[in-house]
C-alpha atoms as a PDB file:
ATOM      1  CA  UNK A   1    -239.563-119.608 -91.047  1.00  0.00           C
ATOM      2  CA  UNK A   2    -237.105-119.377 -87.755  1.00  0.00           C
ATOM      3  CA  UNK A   3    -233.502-117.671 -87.873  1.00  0.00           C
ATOM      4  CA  UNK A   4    -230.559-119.025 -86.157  1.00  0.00           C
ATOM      5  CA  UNK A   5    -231.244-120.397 -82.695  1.00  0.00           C
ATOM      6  CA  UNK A   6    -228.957-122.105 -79.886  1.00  0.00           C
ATOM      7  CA  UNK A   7    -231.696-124.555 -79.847  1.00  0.00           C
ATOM      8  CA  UNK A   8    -230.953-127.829 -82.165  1.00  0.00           C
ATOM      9  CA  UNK A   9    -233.962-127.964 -84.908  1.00  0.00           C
ATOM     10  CA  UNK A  10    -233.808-131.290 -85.824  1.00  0.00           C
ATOM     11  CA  UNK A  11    -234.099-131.916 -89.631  1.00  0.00           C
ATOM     12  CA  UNK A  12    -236.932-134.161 -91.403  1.00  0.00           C
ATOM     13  CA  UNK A  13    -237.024-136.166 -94.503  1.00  0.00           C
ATOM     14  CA  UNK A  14    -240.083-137.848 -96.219  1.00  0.00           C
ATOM     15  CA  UNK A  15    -240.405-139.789 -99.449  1.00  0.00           C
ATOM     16  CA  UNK A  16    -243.592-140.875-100.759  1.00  0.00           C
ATOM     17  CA  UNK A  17    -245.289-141.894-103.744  1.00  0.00           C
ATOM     18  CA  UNK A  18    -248.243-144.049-104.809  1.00  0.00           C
ATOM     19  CA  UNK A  19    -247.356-147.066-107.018  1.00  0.00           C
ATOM     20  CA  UNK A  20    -250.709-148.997-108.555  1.00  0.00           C
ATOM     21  CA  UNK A  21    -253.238-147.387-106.126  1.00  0.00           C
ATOM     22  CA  UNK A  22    -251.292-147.839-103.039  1.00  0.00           C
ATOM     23  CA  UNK A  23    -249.110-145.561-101.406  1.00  0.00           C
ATOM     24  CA  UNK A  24    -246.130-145.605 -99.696  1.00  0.00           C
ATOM     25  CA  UNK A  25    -244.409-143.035 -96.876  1.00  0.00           C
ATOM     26  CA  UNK A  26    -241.079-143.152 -95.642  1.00  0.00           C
ATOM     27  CA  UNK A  27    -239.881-140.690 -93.035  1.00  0.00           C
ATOM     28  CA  UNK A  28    -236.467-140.168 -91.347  1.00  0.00           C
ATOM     29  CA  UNK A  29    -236.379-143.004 -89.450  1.00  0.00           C
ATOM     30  CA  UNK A  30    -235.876-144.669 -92.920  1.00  0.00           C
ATOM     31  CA  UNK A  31    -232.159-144.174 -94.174  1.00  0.00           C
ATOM     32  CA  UNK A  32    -232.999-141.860 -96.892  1.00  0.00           C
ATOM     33  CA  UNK A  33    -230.402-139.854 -98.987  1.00  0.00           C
ATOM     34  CA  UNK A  34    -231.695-137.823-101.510  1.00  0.00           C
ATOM     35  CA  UNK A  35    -229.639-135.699-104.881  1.00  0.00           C
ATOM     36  CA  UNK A  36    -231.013-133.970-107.339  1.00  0.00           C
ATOM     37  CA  UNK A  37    -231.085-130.632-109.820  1.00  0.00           C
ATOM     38  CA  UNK A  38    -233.645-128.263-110.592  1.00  0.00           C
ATOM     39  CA  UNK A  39    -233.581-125.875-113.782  1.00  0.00           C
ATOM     40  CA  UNK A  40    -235.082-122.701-114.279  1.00  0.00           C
ATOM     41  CA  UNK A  41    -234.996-123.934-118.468  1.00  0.00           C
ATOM     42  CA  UNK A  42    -236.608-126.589-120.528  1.00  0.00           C
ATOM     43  CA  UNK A  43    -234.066-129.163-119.171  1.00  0.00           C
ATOM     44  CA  UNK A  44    -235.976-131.850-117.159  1.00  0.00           C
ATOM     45  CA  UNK A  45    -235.604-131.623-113.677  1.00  0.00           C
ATOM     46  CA  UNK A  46    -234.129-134.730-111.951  1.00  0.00           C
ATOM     47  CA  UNK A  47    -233.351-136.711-108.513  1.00  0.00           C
ATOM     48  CA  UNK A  48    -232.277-139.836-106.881  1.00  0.00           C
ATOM     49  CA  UNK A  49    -233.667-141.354-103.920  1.00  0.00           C
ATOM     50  CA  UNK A  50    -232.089-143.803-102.300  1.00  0.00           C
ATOM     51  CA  UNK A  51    -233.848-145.598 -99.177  1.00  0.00           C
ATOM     52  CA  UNK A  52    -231.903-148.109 -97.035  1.00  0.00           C
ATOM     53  CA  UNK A  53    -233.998-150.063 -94.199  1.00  0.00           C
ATOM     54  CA  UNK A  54    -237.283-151.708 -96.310  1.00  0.00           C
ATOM     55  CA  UNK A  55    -238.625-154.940 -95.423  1.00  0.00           C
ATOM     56  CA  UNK A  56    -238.655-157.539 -98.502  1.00  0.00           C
ATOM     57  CA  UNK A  57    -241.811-157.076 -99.521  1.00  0.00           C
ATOM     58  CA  UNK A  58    -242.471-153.642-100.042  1.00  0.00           C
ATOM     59  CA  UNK A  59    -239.085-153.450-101.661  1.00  0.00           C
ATOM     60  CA  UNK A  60    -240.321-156.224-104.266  1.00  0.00           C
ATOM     61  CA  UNK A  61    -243.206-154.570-104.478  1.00  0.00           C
ATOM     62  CA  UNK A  62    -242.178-151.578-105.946  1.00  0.00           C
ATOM     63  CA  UNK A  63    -239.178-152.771-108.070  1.00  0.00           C
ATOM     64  CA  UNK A  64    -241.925-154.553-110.326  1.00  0.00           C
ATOM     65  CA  UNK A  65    -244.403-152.025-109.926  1.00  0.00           C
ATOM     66  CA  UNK A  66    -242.007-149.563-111.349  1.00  0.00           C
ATOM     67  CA  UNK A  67    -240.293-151.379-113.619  1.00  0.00           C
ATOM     68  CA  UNK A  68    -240.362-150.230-117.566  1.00  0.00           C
ATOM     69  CA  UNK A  69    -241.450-153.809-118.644  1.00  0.00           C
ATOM     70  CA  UNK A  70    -244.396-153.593-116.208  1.00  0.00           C
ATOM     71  CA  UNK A  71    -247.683-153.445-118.211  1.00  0.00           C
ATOM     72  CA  UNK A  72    -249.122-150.934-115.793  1.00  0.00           C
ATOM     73  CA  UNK A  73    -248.644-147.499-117.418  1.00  0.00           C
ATOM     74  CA  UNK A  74    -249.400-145.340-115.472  1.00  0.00           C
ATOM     75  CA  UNK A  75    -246.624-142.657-113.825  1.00  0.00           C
ATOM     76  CA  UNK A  76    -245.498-143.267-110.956  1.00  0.00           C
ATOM     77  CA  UNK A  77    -245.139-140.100-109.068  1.00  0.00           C
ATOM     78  CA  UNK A  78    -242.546-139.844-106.261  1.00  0.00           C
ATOM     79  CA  UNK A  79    -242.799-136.678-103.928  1.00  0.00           C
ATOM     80  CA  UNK A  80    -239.838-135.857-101.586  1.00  0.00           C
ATOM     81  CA  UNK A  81    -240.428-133.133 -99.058  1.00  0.00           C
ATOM     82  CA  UNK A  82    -237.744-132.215 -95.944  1.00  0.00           C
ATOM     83  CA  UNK A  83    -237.981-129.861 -93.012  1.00  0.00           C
ATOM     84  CA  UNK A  84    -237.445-128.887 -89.567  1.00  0.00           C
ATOM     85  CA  UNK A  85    -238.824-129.828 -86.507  1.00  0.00           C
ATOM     86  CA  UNK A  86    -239.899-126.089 -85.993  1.00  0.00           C
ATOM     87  CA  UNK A  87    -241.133-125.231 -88.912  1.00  0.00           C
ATOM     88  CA  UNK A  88    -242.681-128.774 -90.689  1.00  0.00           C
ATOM     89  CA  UNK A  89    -242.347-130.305 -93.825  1.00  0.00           C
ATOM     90  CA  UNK A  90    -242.241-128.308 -97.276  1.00  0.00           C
ATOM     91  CA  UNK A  91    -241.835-129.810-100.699  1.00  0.00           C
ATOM     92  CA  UNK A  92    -238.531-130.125-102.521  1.00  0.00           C
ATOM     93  CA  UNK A  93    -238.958-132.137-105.586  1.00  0.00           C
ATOM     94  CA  UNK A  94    -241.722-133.659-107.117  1.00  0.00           C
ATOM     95  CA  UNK A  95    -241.289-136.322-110.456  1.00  0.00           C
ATOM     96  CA  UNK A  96    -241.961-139.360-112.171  1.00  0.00           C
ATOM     97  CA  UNK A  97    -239.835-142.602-110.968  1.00  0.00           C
ATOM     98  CA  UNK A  98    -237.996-143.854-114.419  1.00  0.00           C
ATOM     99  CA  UNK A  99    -236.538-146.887-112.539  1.00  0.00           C
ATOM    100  CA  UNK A 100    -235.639-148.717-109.167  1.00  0.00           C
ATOM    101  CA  UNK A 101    -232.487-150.355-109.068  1.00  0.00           C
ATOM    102  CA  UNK A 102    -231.728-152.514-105.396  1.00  0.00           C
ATOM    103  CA  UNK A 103    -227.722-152.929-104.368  1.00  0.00           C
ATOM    104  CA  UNK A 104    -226.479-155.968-102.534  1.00  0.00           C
ATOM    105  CA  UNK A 105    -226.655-156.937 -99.193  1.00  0.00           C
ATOM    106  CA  UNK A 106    -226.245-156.105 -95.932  1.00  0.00           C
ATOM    107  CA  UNK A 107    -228.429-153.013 -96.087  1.00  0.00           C
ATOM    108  CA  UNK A 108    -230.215-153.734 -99.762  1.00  0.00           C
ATOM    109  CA  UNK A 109    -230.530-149.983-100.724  1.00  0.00           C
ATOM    110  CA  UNK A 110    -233.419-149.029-102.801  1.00  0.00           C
ATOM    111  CA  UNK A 111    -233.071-146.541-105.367  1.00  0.00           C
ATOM    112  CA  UNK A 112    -235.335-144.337-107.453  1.00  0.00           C
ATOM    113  CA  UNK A 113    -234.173-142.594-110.368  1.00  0.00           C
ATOM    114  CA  UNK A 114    -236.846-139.642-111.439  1.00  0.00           C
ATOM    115  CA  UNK A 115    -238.026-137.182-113.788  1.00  0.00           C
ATOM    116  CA  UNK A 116    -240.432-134.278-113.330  1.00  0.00           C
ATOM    117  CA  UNK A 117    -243.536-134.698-115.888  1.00  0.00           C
ATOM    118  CA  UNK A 118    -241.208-137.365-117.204  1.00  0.00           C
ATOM    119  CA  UNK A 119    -244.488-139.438-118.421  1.00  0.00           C
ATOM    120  CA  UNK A 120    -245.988-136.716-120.415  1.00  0.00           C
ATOM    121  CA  UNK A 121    -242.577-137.649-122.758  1.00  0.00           C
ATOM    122  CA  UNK A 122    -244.669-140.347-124.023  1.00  0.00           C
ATOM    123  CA  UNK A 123    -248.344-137.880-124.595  1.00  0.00           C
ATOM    124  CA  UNK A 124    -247.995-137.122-128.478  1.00  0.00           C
ATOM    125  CA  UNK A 125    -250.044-134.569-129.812  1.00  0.00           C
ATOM    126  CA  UNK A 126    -250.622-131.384-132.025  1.00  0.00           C
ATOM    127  CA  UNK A 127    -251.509-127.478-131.726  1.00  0.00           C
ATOM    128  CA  UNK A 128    -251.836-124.404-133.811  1.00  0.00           C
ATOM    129  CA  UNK A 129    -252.437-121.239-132.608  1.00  0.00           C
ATOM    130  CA  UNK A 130    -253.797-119.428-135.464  1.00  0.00           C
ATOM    131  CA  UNK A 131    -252.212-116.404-136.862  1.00  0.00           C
ATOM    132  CA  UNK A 132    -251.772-114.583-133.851  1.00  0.00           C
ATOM    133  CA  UNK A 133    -252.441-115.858-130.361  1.00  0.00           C
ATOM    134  CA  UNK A 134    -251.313-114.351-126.843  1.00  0.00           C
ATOM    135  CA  UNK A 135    -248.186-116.014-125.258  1.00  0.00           C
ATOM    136  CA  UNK A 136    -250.609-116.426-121.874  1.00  0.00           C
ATOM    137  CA  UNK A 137    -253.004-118.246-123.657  1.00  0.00           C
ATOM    138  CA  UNK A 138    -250.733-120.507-124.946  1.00  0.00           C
ATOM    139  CA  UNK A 139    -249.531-121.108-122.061  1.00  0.00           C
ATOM    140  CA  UNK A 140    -252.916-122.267-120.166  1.00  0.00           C
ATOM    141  CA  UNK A 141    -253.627-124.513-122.560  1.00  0.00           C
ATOM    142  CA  UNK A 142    -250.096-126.584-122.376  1.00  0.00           C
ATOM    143  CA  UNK A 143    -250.162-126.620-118.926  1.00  0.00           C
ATOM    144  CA  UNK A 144    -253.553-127.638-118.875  1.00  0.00           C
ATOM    145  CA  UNK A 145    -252.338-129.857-120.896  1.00  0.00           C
ATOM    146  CA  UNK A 146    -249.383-131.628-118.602  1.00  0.00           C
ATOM    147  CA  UNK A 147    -251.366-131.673-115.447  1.00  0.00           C
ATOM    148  CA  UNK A 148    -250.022-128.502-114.313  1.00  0.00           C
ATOM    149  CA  UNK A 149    -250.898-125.992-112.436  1.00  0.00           C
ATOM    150  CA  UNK A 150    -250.133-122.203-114.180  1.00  0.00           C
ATOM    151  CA  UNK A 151    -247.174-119.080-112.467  1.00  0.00           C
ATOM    152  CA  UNK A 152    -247.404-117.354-115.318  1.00  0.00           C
ATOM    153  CA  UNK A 153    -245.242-113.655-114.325  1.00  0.00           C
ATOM    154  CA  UNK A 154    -244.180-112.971-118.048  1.00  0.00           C
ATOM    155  CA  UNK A 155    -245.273-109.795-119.762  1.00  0.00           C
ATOM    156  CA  UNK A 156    -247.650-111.098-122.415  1.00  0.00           C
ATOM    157  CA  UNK A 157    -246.387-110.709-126.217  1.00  0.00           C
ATOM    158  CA  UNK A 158    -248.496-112.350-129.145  1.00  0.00           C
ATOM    159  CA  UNK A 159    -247.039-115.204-130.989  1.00  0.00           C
ATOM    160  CA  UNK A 160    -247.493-115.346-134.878  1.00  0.00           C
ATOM    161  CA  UNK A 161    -248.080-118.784-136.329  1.00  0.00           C
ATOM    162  CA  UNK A 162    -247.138-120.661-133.228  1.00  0.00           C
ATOM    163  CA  UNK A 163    -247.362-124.835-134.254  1.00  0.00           C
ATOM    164  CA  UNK A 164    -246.432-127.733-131.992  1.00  0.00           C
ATOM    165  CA  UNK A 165    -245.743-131.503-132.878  1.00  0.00           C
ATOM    166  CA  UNK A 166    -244.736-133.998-130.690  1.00  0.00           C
ATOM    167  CA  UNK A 167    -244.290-135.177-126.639  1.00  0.00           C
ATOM    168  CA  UNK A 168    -246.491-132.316-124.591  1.00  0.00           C
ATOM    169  CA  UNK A 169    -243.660-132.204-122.848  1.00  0.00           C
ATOM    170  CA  UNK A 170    -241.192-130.787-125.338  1.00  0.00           C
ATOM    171  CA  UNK A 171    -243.861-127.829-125.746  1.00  0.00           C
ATOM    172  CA  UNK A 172    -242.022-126.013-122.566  1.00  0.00           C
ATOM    173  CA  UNK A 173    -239.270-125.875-125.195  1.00  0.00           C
ATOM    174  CA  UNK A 174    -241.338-123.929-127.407  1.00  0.00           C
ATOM    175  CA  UNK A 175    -242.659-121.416-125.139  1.00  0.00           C
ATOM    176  CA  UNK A 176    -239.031-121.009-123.962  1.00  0.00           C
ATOM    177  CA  UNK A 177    -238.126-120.164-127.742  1.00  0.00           C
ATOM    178  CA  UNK A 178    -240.706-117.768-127.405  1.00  0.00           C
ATOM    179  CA  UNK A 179    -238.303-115.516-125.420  1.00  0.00           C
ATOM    180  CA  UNK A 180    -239.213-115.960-122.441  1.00  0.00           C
ATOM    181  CA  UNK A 181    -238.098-118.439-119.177  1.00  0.00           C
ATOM    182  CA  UNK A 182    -240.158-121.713-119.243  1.00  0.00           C
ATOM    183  CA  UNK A 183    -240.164-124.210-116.940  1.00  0.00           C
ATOM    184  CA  UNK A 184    -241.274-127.065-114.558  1.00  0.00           C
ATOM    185  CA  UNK A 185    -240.946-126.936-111.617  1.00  0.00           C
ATOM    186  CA  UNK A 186    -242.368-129.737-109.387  1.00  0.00           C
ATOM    187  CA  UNK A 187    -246.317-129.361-110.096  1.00  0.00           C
ATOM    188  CA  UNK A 188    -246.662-125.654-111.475  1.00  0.00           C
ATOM    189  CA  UNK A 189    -245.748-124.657-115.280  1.00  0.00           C
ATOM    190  CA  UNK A 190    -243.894-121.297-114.475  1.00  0.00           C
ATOM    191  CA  UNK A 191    -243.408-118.587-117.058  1.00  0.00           C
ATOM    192  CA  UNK A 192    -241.299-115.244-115.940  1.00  0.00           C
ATOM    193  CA  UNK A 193    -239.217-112.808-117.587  1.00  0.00           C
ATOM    194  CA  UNK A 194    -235.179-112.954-118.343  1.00  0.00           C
ATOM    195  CA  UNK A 195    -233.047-111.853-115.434  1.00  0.00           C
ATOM    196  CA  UNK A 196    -235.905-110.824-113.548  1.00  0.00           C
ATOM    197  CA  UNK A 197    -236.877-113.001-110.061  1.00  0.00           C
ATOM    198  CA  UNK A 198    -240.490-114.512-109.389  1.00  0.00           C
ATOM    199  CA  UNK A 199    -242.239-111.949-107.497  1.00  0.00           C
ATOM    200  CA  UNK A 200    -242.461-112.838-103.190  1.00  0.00           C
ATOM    201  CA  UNK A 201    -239.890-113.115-100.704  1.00  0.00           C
ATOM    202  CA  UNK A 202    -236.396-112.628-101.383  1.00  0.00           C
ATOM    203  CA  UNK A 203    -233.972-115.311 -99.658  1.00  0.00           C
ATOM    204  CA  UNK A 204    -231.734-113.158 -97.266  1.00  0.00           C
ATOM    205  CA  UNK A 205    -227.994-115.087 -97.094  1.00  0.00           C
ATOM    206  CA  UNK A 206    -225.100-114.523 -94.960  1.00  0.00           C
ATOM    207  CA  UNK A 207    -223.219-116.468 -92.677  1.00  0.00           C
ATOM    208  CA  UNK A 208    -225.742-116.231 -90.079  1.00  0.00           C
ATOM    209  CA  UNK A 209    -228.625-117.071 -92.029  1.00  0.00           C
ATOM    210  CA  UNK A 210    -227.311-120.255 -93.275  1.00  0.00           C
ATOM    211  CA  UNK A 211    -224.655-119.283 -96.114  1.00  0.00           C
ATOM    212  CA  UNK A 212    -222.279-122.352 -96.229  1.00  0.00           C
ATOM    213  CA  UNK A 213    -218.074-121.409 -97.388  1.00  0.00           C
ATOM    214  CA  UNK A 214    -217.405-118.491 -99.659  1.00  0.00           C
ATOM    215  CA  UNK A 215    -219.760-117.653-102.465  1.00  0.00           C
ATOM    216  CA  UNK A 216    -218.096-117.469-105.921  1.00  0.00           C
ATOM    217  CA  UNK A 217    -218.698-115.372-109.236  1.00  0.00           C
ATOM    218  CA  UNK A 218    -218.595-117.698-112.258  1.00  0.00           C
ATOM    219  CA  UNK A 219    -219.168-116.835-115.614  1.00  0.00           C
ATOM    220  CA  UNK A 220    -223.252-116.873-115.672  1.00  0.00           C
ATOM    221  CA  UNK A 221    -223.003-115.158-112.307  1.00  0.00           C
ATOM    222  CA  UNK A 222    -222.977-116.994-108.905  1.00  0.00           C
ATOM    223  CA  UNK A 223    -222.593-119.711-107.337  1.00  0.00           C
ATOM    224  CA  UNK A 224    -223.383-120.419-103.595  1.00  0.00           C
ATOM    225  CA  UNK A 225    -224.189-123.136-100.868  1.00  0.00           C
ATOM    226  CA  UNK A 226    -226.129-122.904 -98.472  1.00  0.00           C
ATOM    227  CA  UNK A 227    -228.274-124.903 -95.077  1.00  0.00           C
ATOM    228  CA  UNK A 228    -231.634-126.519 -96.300  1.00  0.00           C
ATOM    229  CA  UNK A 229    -233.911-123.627 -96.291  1.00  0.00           C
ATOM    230  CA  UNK A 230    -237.942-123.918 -97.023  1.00  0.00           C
ATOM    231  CA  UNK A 231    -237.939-120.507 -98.374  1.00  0.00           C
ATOM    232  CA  UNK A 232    -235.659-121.187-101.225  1.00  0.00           C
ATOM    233  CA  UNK A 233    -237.319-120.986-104.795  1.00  0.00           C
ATOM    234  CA  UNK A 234    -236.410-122.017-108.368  1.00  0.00           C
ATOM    235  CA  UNK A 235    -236.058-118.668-110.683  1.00  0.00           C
ATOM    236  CA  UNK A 236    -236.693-116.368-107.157  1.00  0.00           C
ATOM    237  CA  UNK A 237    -234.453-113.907-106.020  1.00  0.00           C
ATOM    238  CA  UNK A 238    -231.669-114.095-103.616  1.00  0.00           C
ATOM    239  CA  UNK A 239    -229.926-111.059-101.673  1.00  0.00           C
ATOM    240  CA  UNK A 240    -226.027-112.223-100.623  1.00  0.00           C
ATOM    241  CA  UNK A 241    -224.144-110.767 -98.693  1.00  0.00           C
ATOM    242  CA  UNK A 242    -220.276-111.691 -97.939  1.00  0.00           C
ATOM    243  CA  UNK A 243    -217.548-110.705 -95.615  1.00  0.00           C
ATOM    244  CA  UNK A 244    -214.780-112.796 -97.267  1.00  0.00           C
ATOM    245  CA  UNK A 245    -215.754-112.107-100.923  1.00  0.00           C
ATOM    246  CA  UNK A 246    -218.012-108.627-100.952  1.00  0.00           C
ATOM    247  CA  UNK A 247    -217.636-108.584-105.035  1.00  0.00           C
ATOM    248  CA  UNK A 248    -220.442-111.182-104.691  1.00  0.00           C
ATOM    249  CA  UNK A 249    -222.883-109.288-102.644  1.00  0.00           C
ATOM    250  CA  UNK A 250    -226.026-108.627-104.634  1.00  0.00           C
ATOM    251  CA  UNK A 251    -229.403-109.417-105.823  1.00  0.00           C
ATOM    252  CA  UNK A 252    -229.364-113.063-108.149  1.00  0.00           C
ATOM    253  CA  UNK A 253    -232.358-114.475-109.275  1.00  0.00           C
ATOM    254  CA  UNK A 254    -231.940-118.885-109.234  1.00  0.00           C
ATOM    255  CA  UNK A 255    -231.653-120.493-112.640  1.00  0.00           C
ATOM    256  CA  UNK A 256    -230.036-124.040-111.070  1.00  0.00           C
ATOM    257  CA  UNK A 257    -231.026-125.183-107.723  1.00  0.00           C
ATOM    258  CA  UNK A 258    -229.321-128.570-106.604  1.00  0.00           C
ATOM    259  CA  UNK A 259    -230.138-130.379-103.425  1.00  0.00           C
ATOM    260  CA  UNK A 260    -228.079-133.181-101.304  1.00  0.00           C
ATOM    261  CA  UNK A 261    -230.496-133.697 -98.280  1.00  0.00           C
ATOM    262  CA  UNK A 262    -229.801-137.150 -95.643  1.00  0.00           C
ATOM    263  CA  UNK A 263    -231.332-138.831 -93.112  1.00  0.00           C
ATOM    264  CA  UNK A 264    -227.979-139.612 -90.946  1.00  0.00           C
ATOM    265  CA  UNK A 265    -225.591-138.024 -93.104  1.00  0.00           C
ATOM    266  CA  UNK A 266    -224.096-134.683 -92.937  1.00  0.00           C
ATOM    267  CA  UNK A 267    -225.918-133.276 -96.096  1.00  0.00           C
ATOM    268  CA  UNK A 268    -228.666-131.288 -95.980  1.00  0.00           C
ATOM    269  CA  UNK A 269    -228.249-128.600 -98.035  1.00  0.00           C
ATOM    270  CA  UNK A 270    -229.018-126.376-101.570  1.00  0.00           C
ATOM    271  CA  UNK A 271    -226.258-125.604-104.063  1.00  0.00           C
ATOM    272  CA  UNK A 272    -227.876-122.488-106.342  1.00  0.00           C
ATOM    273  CA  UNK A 273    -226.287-121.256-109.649  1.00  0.00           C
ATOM    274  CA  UNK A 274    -227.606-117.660-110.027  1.00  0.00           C
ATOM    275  CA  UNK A 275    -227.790-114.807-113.072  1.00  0.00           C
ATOM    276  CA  UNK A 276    -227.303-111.425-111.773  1.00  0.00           C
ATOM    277  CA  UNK A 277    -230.808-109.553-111.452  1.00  0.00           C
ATOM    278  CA  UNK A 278    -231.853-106.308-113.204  1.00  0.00           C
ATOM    279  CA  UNK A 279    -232.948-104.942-110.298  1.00  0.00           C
ATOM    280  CA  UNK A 280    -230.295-104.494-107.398  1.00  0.00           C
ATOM    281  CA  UNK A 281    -232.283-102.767-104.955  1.00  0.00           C
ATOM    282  CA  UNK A 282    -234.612-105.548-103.182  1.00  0.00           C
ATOM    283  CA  UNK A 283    -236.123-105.542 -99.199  1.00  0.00           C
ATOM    284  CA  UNK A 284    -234.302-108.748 -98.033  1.00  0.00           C
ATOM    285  CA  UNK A 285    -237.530-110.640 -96.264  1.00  0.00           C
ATOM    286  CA  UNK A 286    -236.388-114.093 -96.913  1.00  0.00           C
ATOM    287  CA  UNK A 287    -235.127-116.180 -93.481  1.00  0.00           C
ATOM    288  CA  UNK A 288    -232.693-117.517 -92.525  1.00  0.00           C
ATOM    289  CA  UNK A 289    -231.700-121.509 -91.960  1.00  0.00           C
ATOM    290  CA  UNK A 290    -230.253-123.248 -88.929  1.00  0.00           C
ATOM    291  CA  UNK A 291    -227.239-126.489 -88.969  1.00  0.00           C
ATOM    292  CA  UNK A 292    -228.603-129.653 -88.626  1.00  0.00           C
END
């Protein structure tokens, strides 16, 4: 990932997602504005697309593709990814479209409303795990079990009598009760411990690295704005450091990560919400971000 340059690194954008075996890609010639929040929790993790510039078509197409009354059901998985010219495309947000909605004329805006694993809401199913079973098995088999991949970085405890009834998704709730941070995040099933970061690179932020306005200490810990930047990660670590408000300098790990990125609009950008970390004494290796 590049620092600062004088150089313009031009942004890009790209939607796509496959709706009843065929798929669709929009890039940034498209007019494509794109919102959405990302929790380090059990809370599902959601964003709108919005896509302005579709022939009739393809934009009927996939309004009764995706529709809830459509007999085809089957998810519908949407996949948003953004970048820079220097450094490519990286993912951003990955989910099930819930419904497409079209606004009137002149530009007929498309828009996508989505949920990540939101179709395994309607799997319904059962487990035991026997008197005692380990936490990380446990965990294989429900995100086996949701299509997932597995970060499992939790220290392993064993769970007595662990029982599950119900939407496989709502299981992520369970393993969260189990004391530890469980979530989804795009297509991995990540486990970690309380107040500690992923393990990897830490994101380095200042004002030259990307850092947009002051950040702020809130009651949960942080709050700060900042450039699109590839190396960002829900639940990782971020090192801040501040001229105008030096109370916030520190080590955070992410626990909300929103995201406002645009095609022709100004936005392009992450908005984290942070806990203070245990640790406070990281190597910043993270990158920086350039403007659009």
């Amino acid at each position: 990932m590049s620092g600062t340059t004088n150089e313009l690194d031009l942004r890009l954008l790209q939607v796509s997602f496959e709706v009843s075996g065929q798929l669709f890609s929009f890039d940034q010639n498209f007019g494509i504005s794109a919102k959405g929040s990302k929790y380090a929790n059990a809370l599902m993790n959601e964003c709108v697309v919005s896509i302005a510039g579709l022939d009739d078509k393809t934009r009927n197409y996939i309004i009764s593709e995706t529709s809830p009354f459509n007999r085809n059901r089957t998810a519908k998985t949407l996949t948003l990814r953004a970048g820079r010219v220097s450094t490519g495309l990286s993912l951003v947000y990955q989910g099930d479209i819930t419904i497409a909605t079209v606004a009137a004329p002149p530009e007929i805006t498309l828009t996508l409303k989505c949920g990540t694993a939101h179709f395994m809401k309607g799997k319904i199913g059962s487990a035991t795990g026997g008197s005692n079973q380990k936490l990380s098995v446990i965990a294989s088999r429900v995100a086996s079990n949701l299509g997932l991949s597995l970060n499992n970085q939790a220290t392993d405890k064993t769970i007595a009598n662990y029982t599950h009834s119900g939407n496989a998704l709502d299981e992520v709730v369970k393993l969260q009760d189990a004391g530890t941070d469980a979530y989804v995040d795009d297509t991995q099933l990540v486990l970690k411990d309380a107040y500690l970061p992923l393990s990897g690179d830490i994101l380095n932020l200042s004002i030259n690295t990307g850092m947009l306005g002051v950040p702020n200490i809130t009651e949960q810990g942080l709050k700060i704005e900042f450039f699109y930047n590839s190396g960002v990660k829900l639940g990782g670590a971020i090192n801040v450091t501040s001229i105008v408000n030096p109370t916030c300098n520190g080590t955070y790990v992410i626990y909300k990560l929103n995201f406002a990125l645009t095609s022709r609009g100004k936005e392009f950008q992450y908005m984290a919400e942070c806990l203070k970390a245990v640790t406070d004494t990281p190597t910043a290796t993270g990158a920086g971000a350039s403007s659009p």
